[in-house]
N, C-alpha and C. Protein backbone atom coordinates (compact mmCIF):
# COMPACT_ATOMS: atom_id res chain seq x y z
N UNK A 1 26.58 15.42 16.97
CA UNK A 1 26.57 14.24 16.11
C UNK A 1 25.66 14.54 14.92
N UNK A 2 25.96 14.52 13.47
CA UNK A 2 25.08 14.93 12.30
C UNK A 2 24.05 13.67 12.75
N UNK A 3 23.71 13.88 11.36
CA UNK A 3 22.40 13.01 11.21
C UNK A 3 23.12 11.53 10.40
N UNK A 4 24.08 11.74 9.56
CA UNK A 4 24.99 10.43 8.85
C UNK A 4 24.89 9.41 10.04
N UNK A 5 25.74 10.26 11.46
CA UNK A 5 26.25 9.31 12.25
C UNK A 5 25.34 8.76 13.46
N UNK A 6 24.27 9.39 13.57
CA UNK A 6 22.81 9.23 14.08
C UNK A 6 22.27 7.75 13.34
N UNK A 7 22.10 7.78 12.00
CA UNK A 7 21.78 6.71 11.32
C UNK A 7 22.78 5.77 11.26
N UNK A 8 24.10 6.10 11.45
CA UNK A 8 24.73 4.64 11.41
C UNK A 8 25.04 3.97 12.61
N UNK A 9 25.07 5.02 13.48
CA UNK A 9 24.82 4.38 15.17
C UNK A 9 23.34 3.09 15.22
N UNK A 10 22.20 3.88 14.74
CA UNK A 10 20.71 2.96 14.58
C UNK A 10 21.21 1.88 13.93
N UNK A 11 21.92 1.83 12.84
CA UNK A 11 22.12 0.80 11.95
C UNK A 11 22.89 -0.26 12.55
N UNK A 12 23.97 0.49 13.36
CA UNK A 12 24.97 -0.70 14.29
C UNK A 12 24.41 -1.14 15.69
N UNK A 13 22.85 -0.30 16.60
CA UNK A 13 22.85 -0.89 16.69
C UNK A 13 21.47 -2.01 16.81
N UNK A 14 21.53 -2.37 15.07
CA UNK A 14 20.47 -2.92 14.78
C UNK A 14 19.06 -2.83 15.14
N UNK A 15 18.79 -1.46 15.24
CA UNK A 15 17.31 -0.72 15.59
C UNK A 15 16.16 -1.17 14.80
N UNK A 16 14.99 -1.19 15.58
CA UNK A 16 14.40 -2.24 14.94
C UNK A 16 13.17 -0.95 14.05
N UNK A 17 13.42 0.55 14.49
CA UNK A 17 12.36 1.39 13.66
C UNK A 17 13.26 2.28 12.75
N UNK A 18 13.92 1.44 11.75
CA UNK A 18 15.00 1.92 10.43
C UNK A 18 13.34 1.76 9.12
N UNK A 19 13.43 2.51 8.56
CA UNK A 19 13.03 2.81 7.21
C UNK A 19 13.49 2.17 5.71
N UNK A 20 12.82 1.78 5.16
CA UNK A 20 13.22 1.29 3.95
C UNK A 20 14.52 2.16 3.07
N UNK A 21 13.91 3.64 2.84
CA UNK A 21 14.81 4.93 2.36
C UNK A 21 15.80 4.91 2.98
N UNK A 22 15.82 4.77 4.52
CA UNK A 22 17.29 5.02 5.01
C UNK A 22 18.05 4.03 4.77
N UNK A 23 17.92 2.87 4.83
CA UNK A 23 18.89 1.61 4.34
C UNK A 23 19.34 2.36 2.76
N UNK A 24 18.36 2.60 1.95
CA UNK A 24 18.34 2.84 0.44
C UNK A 24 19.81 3.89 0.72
N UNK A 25 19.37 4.69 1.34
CA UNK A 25 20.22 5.98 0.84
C UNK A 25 21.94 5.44 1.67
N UNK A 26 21.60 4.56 2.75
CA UNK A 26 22.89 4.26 3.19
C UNK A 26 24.23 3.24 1.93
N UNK A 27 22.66 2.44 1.40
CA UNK A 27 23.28 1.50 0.26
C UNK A 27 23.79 2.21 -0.83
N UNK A 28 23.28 3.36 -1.26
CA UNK A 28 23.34 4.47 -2.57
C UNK A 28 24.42 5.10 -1.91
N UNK A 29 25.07 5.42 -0.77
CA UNK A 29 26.20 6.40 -0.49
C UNK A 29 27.11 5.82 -0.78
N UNK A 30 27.12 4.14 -0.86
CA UNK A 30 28.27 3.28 -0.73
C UNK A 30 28.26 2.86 -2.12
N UNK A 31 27.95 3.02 -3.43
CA UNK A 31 27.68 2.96 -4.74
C UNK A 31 26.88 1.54 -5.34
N UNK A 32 25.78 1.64 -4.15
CA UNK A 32 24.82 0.29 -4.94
C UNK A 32 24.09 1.03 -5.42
N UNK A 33 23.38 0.17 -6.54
CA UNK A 33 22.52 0.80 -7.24
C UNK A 33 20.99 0.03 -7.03
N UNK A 34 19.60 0.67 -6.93
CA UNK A 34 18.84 0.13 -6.72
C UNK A 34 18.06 -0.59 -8.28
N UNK A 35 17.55 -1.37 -8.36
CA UNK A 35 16.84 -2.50 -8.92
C UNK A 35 15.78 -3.01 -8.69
N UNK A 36 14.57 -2.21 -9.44
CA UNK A 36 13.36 -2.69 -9.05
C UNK A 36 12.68 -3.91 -9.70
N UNK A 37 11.80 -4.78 -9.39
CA UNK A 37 11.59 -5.97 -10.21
C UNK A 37 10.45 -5.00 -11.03
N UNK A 38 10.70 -5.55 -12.53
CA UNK A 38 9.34 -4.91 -13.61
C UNK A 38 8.32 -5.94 -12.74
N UNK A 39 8.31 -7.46 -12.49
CA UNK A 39 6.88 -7.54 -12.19
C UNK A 39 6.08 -7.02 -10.79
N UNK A 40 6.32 -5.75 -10.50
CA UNK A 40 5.80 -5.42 -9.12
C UNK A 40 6.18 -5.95 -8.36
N UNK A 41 6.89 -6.53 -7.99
CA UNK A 41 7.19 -7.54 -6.34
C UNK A 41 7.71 -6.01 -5.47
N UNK A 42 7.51 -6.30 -3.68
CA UNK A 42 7.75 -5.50 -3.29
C UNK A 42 9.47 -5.83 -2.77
N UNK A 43 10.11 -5.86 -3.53
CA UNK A 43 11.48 -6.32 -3.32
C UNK A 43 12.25 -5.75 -4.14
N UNK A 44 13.38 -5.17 -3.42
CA UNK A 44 14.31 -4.29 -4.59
C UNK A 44 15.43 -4.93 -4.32
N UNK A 45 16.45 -4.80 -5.37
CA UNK A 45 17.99 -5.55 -5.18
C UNK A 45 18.81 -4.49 -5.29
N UNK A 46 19.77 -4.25 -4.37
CA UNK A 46 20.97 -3.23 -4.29
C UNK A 46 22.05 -4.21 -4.84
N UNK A 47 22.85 -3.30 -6.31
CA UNK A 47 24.00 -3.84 -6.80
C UNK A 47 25.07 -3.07 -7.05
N UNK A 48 26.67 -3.60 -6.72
CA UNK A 48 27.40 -3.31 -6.90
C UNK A 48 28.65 -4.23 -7.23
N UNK A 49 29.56 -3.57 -8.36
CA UNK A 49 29.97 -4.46 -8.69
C UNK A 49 31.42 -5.05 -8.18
N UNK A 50 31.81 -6.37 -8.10
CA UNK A 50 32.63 -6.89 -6.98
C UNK A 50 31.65 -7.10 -6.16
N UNK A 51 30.87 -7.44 -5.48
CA UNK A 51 29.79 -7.07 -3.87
C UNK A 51 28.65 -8.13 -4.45
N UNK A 52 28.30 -8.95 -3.64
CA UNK A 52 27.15 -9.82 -3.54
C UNK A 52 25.48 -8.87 -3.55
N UNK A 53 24.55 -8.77 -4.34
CA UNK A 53 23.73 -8.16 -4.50
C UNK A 53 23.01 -8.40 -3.16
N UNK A 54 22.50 -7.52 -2.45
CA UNK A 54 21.92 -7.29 -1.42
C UNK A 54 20.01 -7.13 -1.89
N UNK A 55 19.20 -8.22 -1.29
CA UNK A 55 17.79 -8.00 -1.87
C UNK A 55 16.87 -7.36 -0.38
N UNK A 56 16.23 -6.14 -0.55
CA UNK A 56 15.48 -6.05 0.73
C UNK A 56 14.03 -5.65 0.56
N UNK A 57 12.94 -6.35 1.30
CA UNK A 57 11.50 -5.84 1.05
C UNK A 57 11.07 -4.60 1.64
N UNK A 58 10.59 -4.22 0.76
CA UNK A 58 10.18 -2.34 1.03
C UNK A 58 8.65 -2.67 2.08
N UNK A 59 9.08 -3.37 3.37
CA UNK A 59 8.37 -3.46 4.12
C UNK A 59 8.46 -2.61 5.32
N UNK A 60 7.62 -1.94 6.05
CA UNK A 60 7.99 -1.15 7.50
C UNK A 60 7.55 -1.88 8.64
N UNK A 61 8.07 -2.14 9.48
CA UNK A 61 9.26 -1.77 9.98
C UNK A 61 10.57 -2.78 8.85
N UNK A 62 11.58 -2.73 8.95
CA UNK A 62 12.53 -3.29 8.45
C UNK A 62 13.06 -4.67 9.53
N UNK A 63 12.84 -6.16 8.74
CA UNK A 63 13.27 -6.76 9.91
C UNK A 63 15.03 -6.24 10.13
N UNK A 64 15.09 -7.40 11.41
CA UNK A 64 16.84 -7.34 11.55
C UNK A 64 17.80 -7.42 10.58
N UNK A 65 16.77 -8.97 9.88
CA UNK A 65 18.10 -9.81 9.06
C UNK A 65 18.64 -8.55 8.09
N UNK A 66 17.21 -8.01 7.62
CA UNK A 66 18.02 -6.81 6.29
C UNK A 66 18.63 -5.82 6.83
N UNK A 67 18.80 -5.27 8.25
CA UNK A 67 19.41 -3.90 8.65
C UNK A 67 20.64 -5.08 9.17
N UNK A 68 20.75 -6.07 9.51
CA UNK A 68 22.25 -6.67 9.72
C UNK A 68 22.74 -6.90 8.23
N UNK A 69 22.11 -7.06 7.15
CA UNK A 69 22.74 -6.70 5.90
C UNK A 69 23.53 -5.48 6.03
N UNK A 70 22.81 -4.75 6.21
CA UNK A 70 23.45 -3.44 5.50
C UNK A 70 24.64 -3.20 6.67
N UNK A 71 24.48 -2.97 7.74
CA UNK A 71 25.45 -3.14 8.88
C UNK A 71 26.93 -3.69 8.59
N UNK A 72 26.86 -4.96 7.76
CA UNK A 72 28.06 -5.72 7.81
C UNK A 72 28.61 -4.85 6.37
N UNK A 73 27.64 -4.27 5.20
CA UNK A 73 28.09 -3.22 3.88
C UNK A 73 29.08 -2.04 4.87
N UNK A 74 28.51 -1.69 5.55
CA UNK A 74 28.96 -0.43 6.45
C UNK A 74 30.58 -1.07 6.92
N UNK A 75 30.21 -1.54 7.97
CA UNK A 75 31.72 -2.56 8.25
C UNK A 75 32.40 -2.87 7.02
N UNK A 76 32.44 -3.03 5.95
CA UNK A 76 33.43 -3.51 5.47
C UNK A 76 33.59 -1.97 4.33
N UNK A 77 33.05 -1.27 3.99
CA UNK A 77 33.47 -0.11 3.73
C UNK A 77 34.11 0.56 4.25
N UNK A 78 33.85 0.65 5.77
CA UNK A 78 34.99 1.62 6.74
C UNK A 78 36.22 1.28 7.10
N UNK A 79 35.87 -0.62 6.79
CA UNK A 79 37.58 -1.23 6.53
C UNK A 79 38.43 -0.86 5.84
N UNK A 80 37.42 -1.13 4.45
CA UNK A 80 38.44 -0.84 3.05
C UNK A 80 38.63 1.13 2.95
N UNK A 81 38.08 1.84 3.53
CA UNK A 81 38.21 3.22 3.58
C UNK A 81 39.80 3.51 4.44
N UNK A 82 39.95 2.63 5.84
CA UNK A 82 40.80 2.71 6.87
C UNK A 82 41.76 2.01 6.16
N UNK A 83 42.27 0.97 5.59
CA UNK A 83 42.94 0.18 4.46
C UNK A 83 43.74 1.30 3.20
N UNK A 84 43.06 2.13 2.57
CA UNK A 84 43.77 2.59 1.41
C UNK A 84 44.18 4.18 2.25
């Protein structure tokens, strides 16, 4: 099993010691783009366009609610991948 499917196994199933970067880089494979606030907040917004902007705090551990964000990005990418 690589390491892709290592992390998206954690991600599905909603592991509670996920990393800020790894959400990042899962959101960046799927073409969001990150968005940092100029006034320092520790909160970044992943955007893409068509796609509801996804906001997550660059806090460790990562709660649920934001790794069930990204979870349901995953799910519906592998839809629309299985789809075309």
């Amino acid at each position: 099993m690589s390491q892709w499917d290592k992390l998206l196994a954690r991600i599905f199933s909603l592991s509670k010691d996920l990393r800020f970067d790894e959400l990042r880089k899962v959101l960046e494979s799927y073409g969001y783009k990150m968005n940092a606030s100029k006034k320092g907040s520790s909160h970044y917004t992943f955007r893409k366009p068509g796609c509801q902007p996804i906001t997550i705090p660059k806090h460790e551990p990562i709660k649920r609610v934001y790794v069930d964000m990204v979870r349901k990005v995953v799910e519906s990418e592998v839809e629309n991948d299985e789809n075309t």
